[in-house]
Protein backbone atom coordinates (compact mmCIF):
# COMPACT_ATOMS: atom_id res chain seq x y z
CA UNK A 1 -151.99 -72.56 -116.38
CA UNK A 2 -151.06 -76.01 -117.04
CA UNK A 3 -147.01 -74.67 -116.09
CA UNK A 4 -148.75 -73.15 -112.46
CA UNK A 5 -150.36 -76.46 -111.35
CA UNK A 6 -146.90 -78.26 -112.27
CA UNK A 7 -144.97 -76.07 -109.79
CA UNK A 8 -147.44 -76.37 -107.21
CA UNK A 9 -147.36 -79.67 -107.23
CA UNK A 10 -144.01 -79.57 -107.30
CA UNK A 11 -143.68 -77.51 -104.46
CA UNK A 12 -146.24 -79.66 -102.92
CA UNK A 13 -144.34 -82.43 -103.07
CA UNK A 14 -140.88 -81.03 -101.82
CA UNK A 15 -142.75 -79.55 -98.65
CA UNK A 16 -144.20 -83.27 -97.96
CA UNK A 17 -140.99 -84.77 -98.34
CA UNK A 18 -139.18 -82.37 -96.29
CA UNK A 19 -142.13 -82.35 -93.28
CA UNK A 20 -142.00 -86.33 -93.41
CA UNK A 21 -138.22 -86.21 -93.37
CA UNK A 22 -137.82 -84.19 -90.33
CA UNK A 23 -140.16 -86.63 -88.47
CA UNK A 24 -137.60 -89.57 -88.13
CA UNK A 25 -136.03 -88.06 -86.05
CA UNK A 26 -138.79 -87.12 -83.69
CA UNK A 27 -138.52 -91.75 -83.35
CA UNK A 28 -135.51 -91.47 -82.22
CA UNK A 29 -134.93 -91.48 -78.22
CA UNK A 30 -132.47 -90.04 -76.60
CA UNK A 31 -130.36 -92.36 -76.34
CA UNK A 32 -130.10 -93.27 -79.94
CA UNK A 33 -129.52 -89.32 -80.87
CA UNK A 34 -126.58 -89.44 -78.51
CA UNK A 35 -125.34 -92.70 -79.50
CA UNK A 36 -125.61 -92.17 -83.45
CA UNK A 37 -122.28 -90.72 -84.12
CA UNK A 38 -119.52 -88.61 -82.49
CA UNK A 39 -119.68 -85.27 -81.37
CA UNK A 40 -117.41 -82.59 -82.59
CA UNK A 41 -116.70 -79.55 -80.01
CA UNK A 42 -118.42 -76.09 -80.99
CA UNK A 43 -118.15 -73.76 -77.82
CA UNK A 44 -118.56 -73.71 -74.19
CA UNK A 45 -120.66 -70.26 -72.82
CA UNK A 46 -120.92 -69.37 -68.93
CA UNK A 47 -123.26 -66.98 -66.74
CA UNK A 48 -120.44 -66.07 -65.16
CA UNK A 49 -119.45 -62.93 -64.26
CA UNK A 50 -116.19 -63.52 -62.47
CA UNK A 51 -113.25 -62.41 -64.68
CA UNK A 52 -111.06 -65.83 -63.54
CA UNK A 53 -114.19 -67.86 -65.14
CA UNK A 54 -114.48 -66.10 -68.25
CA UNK A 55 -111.17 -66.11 -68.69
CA UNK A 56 -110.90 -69.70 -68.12
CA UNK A 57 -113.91 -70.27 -70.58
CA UNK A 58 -112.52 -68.44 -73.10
CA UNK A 59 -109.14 -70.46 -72.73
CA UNK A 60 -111.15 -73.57 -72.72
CA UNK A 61 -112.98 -72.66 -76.26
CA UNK A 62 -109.63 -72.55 -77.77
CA UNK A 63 -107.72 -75.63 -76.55
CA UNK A 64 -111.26 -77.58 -77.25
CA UNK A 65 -110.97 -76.30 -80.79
CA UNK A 66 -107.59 -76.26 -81.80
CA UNK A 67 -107.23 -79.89 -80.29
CA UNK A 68 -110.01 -80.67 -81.56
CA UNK A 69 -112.15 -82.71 -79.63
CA UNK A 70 -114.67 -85.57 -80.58
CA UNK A 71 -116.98 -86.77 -78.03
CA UNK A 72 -117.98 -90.14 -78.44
CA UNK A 73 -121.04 -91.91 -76.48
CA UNK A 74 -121.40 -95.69 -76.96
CA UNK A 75 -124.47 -98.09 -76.04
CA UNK A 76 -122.61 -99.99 -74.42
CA UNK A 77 -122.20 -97.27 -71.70
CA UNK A 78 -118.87 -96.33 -72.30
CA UNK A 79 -117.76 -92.54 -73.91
CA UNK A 80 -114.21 -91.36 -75.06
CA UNK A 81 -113.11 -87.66 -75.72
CA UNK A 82 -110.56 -88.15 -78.18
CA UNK A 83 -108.06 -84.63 -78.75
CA UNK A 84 -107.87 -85.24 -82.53
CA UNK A 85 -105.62 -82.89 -83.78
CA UNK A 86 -102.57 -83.94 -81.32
CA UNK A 87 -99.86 -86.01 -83.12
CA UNK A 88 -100.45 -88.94 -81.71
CA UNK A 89 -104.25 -88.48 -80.97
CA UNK A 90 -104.82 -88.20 -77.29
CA UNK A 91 -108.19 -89.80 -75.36
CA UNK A 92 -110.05 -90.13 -72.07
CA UNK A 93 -112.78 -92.70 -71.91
CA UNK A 94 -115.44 -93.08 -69.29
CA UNK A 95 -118.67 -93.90 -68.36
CA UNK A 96 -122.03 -92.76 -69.11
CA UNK A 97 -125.99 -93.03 -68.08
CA UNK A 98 -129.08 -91.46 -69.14
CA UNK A 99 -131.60 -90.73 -66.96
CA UNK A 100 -134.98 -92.20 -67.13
CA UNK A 101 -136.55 -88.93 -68.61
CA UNK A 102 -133.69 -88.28 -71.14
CA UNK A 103 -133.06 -84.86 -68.91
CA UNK A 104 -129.86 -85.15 -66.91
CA UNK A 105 -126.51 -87.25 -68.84
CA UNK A 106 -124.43 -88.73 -65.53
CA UNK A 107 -120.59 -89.15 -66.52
CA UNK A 108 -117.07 -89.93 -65.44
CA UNK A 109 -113.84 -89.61 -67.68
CA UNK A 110 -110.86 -91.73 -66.44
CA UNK A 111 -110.71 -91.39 -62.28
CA UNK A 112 -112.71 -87.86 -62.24
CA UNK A 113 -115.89 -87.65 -59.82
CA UNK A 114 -119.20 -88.09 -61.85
CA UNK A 115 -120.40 -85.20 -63.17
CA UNK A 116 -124.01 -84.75 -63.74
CA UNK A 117 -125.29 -82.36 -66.61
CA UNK A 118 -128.58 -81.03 -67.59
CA UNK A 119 -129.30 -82.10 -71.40
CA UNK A 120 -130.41 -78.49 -72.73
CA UNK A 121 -131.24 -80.00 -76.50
CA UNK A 122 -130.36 -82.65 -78.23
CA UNK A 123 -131.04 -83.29 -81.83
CA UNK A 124 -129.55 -85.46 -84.39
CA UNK A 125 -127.03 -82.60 -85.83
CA UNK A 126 -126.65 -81.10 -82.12
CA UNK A 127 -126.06 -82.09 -78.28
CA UNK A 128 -125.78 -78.74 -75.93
CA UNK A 129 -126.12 -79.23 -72.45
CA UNK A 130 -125.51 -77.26 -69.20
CA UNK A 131 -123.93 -77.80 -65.71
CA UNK A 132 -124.37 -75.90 -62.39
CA UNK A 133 -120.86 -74.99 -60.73
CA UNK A 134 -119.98 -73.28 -57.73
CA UNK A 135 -118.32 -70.07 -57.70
CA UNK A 136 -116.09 -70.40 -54.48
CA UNK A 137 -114.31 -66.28 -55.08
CA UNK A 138 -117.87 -65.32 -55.67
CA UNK A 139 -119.89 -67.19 -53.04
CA UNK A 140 -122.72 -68.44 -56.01
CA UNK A 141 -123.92 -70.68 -58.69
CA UNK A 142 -123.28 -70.27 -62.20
CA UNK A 143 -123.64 -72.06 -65.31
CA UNK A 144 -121.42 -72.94 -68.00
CA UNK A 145 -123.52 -74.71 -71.65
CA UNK A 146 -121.68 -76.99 -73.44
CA UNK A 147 -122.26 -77.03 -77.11
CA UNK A 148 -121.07 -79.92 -79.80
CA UNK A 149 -122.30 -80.65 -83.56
CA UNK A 150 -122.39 -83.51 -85.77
């Protein structure tokens, strides 16, 4: 018996140091999750269903990952997308703001038009958000989500 209350506790104590663990992050704000390190590409997914798009999505998941891109956001405002696998590595820097609410992530990278994205989720291992294009061929919206990891 004396072997069964051991474990328990045991177990016990793993579970509260795993529920109190996960909490930090909950303290964070938005802006610290997106600021805490850089952002390595995973995949970019659209709605879609015009071939041209998909095909360009699908091209875009593969020059993303082989160059392998790292997204970095800085507090002081400022974001670079560095292509880490070219020899030299290759970057485009910009600007960034948060919204008020933490929702919407307003950028620029080098002379582009600000683009304004809808933050889907955005934890301290992963940032995935999504942006509303116009399908000119197809005459609608669609969107495309925009995944990175830690």
């Amino acid at each position: 018996m004396k072997n069964w209350t051991r474990l328990f506790c045991g177990i016990l104590m793993g579970l509260v140091i795993l529920v109190t663990s996960g909490c930090e992050e909950d303290k964070l704000s938005k802006e610290e999750l997106l600021t805490a390190h850089p952002w390595k590409f995973e995949k970019v997914e659209t709605t879609s269903t015009n071939p041209d798009i998909q095909s360009g999505i699908l091209l875009a998941n593969g020059l993303l990952t082989a160059v392998g891109a790292v997204w970095t956001f800085y507090e002081d405002g400022t974001h670079v997308l560095t292509f880490t696998n070219l020899e030299p590595p290759e970057s485009d820097d910009g600007t960034w703001e948060l919204s008020a609410d933490g929702k919407t992530l307003y950028m620029n990278l080098g002379d582009e038009e600000e683009e304004e994205a809808h933050i889907k989720s955005l934890t301290s291992s992963k940032l995935v958000f999504e942006e509303e294009l116009w399908d000119d061929e197809q005459q609608e919206f669609y969107t495309t989500t925009n995944s990175w990891v830690k």
